[in-house]
PDB file of N, CA and C in Angstrom:
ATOM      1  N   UNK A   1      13.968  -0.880  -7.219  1.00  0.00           N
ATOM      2  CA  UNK A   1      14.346  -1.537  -5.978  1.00  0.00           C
ATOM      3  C   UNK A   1      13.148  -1.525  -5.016  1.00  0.00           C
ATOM      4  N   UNK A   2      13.162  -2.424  -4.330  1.00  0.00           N
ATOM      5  CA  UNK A   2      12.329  -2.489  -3.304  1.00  0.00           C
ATOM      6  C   UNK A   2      12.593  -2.582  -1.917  1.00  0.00           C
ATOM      7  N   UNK A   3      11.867  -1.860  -0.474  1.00  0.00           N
ATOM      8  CA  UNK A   3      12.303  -1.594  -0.046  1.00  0.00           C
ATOM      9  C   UNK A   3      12.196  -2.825   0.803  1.00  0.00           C
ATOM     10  N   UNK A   4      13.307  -3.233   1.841  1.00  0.00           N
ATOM     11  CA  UNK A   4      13.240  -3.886   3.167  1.00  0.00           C
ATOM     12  C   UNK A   4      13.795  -3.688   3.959  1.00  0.00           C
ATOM     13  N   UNK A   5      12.711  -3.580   4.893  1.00  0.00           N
ATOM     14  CA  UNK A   5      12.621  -3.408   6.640  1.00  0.00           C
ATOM     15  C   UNK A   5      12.988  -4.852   7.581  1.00  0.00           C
ATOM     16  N   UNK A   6      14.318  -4.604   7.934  1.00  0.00           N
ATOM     17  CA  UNK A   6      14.644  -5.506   9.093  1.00  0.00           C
ATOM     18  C   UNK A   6      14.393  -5.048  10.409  1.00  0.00           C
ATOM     19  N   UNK A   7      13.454  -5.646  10.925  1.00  0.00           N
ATOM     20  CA  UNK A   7      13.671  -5.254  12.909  1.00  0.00           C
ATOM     21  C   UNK A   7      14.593  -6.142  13.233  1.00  0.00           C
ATOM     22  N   UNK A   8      14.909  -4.843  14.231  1.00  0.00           N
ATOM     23  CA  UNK A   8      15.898  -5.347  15.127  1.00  0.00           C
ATOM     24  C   UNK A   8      16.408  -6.740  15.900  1.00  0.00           C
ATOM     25  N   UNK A   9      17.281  -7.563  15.419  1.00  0.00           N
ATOM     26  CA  UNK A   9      17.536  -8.832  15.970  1.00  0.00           C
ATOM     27  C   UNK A   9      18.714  -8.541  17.040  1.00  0.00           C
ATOM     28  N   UNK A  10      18.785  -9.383  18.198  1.00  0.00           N
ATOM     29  CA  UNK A  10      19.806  -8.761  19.404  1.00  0.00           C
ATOM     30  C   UNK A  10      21.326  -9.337  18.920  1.00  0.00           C
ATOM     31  N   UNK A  11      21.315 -10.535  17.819  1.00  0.00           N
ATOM     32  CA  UNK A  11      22.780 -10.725  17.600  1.00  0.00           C
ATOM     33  C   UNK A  11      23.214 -10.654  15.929  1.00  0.00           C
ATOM     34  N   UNK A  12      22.065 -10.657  14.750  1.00  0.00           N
ATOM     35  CA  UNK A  12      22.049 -10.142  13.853  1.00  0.00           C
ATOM     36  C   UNK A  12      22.384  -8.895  13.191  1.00  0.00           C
ATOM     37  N   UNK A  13      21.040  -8.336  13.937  1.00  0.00           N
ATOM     38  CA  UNK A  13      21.266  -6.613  13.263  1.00  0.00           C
ATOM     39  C   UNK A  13      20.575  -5.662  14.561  1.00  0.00           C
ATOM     40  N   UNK A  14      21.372  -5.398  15.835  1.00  0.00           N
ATOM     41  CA  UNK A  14      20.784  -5.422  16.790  1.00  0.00           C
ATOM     42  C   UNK A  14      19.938  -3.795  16.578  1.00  0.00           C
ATOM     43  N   UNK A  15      20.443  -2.642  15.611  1.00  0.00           N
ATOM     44  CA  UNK A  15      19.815  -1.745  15.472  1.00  0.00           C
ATOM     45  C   UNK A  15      18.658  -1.946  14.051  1.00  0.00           C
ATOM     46  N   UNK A  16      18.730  -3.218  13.714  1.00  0.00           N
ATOM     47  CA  UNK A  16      17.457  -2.896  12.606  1.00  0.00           C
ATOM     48  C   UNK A  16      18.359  -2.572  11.184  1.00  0.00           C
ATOM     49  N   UNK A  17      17.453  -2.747  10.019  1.00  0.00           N
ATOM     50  CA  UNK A  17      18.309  -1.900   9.103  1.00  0.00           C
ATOM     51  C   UNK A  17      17.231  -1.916   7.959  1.00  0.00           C
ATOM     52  N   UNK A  18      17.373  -0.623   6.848  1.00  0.00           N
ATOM     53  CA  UNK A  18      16.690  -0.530   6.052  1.00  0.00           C
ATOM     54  C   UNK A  18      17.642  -0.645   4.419  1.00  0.00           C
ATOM     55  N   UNK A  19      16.656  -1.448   4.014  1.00  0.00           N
ATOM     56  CA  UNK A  19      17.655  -2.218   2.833  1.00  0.00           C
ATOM     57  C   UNK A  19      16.669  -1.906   1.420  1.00  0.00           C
ATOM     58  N   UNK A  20      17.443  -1.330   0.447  1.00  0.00           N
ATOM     59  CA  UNK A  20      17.356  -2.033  -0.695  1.00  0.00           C
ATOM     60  C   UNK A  20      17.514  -2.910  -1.295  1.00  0.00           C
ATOM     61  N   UNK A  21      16.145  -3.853  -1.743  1.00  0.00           N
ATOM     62  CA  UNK A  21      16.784  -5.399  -2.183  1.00  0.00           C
ATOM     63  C   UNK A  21      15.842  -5.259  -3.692  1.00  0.00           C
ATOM     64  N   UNK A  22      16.825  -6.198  -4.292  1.00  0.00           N
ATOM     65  CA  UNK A  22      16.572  -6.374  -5.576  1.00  0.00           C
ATOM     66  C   UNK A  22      15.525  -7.189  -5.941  1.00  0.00           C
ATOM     67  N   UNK A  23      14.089  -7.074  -6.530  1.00  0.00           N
ATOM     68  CA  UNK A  23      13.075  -7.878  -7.224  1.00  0.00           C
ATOM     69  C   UNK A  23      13.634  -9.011  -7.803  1.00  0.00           C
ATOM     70  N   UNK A  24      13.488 -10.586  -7.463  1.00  0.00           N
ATOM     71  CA  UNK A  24      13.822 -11.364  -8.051  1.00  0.00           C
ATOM     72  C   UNK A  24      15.001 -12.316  -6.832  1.00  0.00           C
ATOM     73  N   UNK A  25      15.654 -11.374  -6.193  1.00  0.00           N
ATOM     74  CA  UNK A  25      16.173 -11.966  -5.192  1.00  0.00           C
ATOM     75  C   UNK A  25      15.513 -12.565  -4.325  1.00  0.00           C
ATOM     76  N   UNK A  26      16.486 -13.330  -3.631  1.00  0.00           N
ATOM     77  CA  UNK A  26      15.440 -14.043  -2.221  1.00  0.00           C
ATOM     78  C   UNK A  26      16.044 -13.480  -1.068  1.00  0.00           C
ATOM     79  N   UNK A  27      15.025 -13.159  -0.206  1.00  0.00           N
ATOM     80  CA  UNK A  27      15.440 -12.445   1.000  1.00  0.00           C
ATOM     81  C   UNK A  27      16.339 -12.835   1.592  1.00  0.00           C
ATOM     82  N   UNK A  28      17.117 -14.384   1.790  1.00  0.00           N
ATOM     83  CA  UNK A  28      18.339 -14.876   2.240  1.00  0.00           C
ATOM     84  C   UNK A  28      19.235 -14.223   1.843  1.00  0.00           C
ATOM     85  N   UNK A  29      19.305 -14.219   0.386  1.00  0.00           N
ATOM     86  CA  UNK A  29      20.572 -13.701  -0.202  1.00  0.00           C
ATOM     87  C   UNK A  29      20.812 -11.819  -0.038  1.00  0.00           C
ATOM     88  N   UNK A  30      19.205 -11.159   0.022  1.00  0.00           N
ATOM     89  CA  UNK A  30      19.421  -9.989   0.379  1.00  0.00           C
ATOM     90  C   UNK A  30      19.993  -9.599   1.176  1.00  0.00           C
ATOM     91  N   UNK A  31      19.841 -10.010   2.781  1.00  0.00           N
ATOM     92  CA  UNK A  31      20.627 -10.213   3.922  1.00  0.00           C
ATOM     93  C   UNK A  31      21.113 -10.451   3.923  1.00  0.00           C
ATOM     94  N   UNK A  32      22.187 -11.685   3.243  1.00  0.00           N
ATOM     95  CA  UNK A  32      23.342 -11.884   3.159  1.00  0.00           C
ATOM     96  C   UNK A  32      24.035 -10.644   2.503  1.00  0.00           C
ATOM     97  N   UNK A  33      23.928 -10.249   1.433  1.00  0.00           N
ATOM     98  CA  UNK A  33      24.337  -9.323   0.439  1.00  0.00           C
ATOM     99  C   UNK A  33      24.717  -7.715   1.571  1.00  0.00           C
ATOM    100  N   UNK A  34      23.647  -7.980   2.521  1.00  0.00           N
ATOM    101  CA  UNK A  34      24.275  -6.793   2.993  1.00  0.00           C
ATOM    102  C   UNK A  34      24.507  -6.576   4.679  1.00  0.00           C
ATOM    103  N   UNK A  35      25.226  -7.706   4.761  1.00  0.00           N
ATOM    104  CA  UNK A  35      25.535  -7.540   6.306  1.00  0.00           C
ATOM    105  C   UNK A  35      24.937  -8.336   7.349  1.00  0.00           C
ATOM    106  N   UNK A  36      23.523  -8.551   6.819  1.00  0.00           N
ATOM    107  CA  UNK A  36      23.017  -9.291   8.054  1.00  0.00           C
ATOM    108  C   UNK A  36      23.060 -11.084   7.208  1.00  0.00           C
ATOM    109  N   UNK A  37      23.961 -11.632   8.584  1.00  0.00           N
ATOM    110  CA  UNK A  37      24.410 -13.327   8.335  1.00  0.00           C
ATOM    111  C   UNK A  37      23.350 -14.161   8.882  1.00  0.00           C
ATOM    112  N   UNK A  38      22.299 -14.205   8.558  1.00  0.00           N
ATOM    113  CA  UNK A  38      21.432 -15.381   8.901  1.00  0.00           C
ATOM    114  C   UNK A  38      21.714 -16.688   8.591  1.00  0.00           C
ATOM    115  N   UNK A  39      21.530 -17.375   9.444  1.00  0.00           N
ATOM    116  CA  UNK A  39      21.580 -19.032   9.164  1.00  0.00           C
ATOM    117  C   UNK A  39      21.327 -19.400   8.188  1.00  0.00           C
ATOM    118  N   UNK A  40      22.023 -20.021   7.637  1.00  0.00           N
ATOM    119  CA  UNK A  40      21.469 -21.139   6.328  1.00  0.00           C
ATOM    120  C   UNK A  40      22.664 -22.075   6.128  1.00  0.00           C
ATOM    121  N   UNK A  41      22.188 -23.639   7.317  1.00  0.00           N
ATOM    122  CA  UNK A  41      22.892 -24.246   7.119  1.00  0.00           C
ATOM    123  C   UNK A  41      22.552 -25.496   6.077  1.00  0.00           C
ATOM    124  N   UNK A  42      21.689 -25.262   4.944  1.00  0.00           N
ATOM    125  CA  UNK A  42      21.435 -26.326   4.102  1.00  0.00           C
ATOM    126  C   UNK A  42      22.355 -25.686   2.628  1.00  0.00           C
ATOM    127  N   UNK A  43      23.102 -24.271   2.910  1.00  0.00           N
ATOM    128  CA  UNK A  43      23.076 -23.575   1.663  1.00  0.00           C
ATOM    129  C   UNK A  43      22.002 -23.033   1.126  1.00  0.00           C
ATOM    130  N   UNK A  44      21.263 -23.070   1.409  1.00  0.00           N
ATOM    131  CA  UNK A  44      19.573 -22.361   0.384  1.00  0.00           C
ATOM    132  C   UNK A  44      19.127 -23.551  -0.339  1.00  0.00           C
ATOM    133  N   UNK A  45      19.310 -24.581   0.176  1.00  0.00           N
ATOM    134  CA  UNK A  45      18.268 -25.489  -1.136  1.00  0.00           C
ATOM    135  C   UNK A  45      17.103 -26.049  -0.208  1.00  0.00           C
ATOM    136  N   UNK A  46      16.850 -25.150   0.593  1.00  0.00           N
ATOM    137  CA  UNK A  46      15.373 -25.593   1.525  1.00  0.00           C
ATOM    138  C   UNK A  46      15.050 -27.093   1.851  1.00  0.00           C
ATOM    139  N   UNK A  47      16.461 -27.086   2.665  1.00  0.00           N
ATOM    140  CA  UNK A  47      16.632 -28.475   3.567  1.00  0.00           C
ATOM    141  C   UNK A  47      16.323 -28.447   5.061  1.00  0.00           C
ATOM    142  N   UNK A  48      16.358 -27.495   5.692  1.00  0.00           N
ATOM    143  CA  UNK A  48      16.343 -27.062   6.723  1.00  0.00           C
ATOM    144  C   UNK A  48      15.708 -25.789   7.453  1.00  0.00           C
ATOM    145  N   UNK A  49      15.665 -25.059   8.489  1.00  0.00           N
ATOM    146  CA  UNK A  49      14.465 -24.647   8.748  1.00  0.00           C
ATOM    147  C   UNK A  49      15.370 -22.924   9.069  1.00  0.00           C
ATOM    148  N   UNK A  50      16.737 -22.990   9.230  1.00  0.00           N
ATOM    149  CA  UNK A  50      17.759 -21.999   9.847  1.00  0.00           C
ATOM    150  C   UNK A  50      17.457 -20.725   8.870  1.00  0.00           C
ATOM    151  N   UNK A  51      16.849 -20.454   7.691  1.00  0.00           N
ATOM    152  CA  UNK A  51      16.637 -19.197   7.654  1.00  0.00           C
ATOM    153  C   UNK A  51      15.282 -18.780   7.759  1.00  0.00           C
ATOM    154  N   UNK A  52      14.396 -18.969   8.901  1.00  0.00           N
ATOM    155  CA  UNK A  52      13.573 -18.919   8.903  1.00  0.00           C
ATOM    156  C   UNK A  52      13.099 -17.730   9.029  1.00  0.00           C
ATOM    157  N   UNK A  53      12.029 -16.451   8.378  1.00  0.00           N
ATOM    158  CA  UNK A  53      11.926 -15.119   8.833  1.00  0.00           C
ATOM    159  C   UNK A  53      10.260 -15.177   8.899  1.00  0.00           C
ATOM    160  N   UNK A  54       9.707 -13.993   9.491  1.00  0.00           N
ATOM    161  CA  UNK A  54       8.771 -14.019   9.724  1.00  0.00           C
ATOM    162  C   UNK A  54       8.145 -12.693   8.546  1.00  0.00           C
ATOM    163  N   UNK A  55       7.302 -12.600   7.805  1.00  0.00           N
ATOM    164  CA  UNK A  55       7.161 -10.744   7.404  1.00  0.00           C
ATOM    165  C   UNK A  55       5.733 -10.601   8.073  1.00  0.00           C
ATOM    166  N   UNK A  56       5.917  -9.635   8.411  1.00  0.00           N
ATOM    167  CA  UNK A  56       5.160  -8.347   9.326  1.00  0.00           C
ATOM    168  C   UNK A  56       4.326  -7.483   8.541  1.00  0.00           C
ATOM    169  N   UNK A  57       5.015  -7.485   7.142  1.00  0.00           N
ATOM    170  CA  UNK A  57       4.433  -6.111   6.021  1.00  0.00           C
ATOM    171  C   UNK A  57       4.795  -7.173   4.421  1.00  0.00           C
ATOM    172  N   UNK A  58       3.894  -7.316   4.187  1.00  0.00           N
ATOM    173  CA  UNK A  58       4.529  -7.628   2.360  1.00  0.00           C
ATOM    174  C   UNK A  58       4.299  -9.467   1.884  1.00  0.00           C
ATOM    175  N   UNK A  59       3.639  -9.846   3.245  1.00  0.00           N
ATOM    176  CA  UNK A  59       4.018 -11.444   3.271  1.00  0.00           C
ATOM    177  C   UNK A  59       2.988 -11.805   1.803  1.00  0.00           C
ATOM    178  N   UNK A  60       1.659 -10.896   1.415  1.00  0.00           N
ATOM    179  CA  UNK A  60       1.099 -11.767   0.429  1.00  0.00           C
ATOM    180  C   UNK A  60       1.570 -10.788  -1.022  1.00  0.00           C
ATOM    181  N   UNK A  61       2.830 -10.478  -0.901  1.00  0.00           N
ATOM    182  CA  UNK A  61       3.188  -9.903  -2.239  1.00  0.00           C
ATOM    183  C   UNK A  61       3.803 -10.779  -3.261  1.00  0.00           C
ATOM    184  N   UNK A  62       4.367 -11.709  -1.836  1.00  0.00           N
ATOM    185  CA  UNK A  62       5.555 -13.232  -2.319  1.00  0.00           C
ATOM    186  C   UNK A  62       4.758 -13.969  -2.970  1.00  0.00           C
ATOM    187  N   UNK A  63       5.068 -14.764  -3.439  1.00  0.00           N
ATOM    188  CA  UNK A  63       4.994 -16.224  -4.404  1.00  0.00           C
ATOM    189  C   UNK A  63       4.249 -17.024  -2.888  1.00  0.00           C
ATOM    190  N   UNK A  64       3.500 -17.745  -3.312  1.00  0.00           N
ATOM    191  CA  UNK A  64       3.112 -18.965  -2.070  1.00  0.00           C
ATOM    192  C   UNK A  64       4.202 -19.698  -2.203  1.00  0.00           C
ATOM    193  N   UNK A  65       4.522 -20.112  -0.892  1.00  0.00           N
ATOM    194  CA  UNK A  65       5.457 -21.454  -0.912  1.00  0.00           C
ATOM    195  C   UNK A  65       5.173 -22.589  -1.313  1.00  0.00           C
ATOM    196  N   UNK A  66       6.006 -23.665  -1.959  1.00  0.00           N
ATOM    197  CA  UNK A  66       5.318 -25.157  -2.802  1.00  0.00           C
ATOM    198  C   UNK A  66       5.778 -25.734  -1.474  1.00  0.00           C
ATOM    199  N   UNK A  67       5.372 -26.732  -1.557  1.00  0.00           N
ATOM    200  CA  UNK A  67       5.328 -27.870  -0.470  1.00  0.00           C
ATOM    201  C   UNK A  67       6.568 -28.291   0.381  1.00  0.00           C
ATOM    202  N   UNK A  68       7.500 -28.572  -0.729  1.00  0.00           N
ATOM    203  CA  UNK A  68       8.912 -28.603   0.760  1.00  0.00           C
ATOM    204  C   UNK A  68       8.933 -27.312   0.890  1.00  0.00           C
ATOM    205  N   UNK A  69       8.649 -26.540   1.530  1.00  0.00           N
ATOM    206  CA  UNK A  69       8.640 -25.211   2.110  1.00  0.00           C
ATOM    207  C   UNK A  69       8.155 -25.703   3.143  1.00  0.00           C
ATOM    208  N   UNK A  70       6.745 -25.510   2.827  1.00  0.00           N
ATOM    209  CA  UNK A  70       5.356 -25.586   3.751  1.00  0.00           C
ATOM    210  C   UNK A  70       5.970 -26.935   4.751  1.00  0.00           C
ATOM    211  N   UNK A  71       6.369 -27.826   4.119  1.00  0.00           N
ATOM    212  CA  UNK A  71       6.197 -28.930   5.195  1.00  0.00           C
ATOM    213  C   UNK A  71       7.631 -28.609   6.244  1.00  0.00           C
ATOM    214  N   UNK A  72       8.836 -28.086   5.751  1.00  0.00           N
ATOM    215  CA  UNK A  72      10.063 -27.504   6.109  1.00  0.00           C
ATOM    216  C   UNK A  72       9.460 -26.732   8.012  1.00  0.00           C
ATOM    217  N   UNK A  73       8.623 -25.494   7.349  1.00  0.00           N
ATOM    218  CA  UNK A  73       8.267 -24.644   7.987  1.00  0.00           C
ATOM    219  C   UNK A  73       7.540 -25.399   9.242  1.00  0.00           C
ATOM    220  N   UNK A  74       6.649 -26.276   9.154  1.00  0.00           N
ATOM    221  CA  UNK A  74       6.261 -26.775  10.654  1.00  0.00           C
ATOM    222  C   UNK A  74       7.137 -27.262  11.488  1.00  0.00           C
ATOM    223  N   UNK A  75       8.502 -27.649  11.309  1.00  0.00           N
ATOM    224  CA  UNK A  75       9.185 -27.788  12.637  1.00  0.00           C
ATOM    225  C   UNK A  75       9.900 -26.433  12.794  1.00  0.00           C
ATOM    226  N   UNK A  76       9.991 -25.788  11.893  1.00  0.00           N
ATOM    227  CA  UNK A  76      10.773 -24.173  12.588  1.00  0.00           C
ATOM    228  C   UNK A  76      10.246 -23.912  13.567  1.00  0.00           C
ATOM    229  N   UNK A  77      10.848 -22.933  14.544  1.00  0.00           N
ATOM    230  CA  UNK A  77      10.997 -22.716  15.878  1.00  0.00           C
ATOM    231  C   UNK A  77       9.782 -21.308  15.551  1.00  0.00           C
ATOM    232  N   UNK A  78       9.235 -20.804  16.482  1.00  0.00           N
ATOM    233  CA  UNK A  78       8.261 -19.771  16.704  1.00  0.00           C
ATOM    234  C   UNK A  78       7.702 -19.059  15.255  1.00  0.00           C
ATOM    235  N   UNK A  79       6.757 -20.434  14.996  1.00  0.00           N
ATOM    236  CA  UNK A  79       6.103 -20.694  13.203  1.00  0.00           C
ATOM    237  C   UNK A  79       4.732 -19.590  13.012  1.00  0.00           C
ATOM    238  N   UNK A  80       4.483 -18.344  12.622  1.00  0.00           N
ATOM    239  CA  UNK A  80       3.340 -17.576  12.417  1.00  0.00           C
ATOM    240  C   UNK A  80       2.678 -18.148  11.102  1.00  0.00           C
ATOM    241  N   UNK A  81       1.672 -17.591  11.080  1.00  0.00           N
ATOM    242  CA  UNK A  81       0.771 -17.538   9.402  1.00  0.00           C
ATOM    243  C   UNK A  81       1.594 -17.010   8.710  1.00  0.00           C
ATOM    244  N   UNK A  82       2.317 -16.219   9.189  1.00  0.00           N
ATOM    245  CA  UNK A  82       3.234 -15.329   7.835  1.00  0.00           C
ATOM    246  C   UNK A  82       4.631 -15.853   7.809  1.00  0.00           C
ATOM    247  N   UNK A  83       5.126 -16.593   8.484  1.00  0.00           N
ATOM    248  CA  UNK A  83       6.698 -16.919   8.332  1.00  0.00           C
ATOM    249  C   UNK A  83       6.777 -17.745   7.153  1.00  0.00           C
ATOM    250  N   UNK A  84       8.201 -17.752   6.449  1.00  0.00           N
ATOM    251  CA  UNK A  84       8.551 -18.490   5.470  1.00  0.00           C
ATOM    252  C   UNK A  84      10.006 -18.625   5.367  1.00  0.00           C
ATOM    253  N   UNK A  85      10.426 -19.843   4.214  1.00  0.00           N
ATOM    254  CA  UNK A  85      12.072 -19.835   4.609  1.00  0.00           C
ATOM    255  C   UNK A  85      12.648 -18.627   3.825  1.00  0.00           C
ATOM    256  N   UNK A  86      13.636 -17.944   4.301  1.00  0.00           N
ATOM    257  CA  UNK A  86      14.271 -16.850   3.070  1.00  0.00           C
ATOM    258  C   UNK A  86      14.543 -17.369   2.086  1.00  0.00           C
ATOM    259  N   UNK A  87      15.182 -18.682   1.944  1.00  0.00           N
ATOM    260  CA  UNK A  87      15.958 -18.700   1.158  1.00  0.00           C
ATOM    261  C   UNK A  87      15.063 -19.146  -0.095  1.00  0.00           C
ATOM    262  N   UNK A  88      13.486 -19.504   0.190  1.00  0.00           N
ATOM    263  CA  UNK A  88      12.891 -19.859  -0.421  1.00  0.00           C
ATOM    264  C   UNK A  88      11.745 -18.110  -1.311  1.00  0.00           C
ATOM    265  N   UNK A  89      11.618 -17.375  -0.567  1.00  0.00           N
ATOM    266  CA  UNK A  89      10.904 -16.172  -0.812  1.00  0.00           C
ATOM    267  C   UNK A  89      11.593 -15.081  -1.730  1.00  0.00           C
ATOM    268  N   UNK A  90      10.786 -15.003  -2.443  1.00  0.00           N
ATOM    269  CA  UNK A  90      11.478 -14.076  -3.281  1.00  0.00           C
ATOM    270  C   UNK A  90      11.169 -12.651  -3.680  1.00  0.00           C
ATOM    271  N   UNK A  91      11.612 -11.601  -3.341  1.00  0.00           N
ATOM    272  CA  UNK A  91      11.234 -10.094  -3.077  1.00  0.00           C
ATOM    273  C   UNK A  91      10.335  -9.935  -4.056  1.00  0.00           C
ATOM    274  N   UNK A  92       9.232  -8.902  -4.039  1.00  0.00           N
ATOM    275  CA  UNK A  92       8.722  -8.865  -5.016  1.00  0.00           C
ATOM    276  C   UNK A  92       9.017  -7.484  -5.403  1.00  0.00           C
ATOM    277  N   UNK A  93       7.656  -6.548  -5.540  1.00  0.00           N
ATOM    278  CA  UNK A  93       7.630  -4.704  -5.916  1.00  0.00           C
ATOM    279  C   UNK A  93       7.080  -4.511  -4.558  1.00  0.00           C
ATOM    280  N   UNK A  94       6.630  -4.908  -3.539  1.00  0.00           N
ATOM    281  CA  UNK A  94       6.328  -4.319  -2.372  1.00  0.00           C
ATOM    282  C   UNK A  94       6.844  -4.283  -1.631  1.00  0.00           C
ATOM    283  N   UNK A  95       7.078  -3.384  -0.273  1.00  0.00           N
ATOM    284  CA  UNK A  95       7.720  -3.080   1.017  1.00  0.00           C
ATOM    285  C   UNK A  95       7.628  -4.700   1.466  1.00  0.00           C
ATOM    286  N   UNK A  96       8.374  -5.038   2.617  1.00  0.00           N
ATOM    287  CA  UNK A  96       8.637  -6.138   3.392  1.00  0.00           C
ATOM    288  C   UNK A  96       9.001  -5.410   4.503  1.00  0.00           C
ATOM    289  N   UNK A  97       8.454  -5.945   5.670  1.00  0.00           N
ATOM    290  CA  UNK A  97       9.699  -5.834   6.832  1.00  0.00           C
ATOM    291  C   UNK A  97       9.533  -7.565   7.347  1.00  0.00           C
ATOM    292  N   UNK A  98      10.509  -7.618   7.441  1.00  0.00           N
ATOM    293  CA  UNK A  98      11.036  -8.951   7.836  1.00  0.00           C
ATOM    294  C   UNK A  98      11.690  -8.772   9.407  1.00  0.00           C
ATOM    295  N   UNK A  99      10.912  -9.991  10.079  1.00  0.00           N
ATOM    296  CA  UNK A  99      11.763 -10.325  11.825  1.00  0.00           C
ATOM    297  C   UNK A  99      12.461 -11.461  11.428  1.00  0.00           C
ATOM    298  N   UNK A 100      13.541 -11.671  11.968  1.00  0.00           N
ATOM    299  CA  UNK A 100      13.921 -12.712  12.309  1.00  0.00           C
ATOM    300  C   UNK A 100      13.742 -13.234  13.869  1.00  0.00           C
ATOM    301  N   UNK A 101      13.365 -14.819  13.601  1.00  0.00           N
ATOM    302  CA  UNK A 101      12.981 -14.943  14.893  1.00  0.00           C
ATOM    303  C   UNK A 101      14.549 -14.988  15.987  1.00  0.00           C
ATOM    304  N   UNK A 102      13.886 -15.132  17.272  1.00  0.00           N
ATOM    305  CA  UNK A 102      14.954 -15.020  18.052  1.00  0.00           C
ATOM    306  C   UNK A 102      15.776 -16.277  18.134  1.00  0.00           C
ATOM    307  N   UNK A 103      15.323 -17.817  17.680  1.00  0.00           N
ATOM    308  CA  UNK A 103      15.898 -18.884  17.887  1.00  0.00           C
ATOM    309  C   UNK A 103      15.879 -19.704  16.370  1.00  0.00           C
ATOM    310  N   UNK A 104      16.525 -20.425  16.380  1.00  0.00           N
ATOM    311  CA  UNK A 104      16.483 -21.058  15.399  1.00  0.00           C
ATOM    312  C   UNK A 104      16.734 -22.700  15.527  1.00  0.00           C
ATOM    313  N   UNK A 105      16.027 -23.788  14.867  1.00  0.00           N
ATOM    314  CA  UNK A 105      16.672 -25.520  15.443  1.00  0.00           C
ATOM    315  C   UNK A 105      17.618 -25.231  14.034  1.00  0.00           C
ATOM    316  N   UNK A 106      18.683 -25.951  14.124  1.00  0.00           N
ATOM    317  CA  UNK A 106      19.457 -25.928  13.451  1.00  0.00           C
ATOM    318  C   UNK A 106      20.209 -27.380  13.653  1.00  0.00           C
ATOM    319  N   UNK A 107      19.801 -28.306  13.187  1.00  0.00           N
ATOM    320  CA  UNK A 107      20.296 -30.163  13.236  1.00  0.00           C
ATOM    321  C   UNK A 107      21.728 -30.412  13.392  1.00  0.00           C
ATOM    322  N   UNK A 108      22.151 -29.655  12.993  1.00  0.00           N
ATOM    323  CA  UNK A 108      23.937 -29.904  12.454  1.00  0.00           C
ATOM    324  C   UNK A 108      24.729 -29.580  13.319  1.00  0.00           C
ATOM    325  N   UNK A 109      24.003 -28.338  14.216  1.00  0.00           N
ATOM    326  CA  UNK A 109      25.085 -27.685  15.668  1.00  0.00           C
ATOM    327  C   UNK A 109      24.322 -28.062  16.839  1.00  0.00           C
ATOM    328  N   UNK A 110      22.985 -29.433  16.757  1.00  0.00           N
ATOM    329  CA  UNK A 110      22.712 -29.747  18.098  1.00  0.00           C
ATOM    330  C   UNK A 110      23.341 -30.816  18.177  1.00  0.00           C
TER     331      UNK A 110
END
């Protein structure tokens, strides 16, 4: 197992949480799997920008993102060098801590 570090989100996971997630999973589904409900209003087929996370620790352990990712990711809301979609990233053998950002565009509920 590998480990992941969530900071603290104020309506997510407002104390943070430390997770075991499974190699091979994608960080969407990890968070989902254990409590914390992040957005994903495309379902995970990287239509949209709502699970957007940022990693802090672990970002070049992942797979590079292929192109609808990459192009996905420039309209997400507060976009770093290291953010990517969850639903697209997939845990590897190294630590992660993952932010979620504080906002999200989300097409369907504006």
């Amino acid at each position: 197992m590998t480990q992941m570090i969530v900071l603290p989100h104020v309506e997510l996971c407002p104390e943070g949480a430390v997770i075991d997630a499974k190699p091979g999973d994608t960080i969407c589904d990890t968070l989902l799997a254990n409590g914390i409900e992040i957005e994903h209003a495309c379902e995970k087929s990287c239509a949209c920008t709502t699970c957007h996370v940022v990693l802090r620790k672990g970002f070049d352990s992942l797979q590079p993102a292929e192109e609808t990712e990459e192009d996905l990711l420039d309209k997400a809301w507060g976009l770093e060098p290291t953010s990517r979609l969850s639903c697209q990233a997939v845990v590897g053998e190294q630590e992660l801590i993952v932010e979620i950002p504080k906002y999200t565009i989300n097409m369907v509920k504006e």
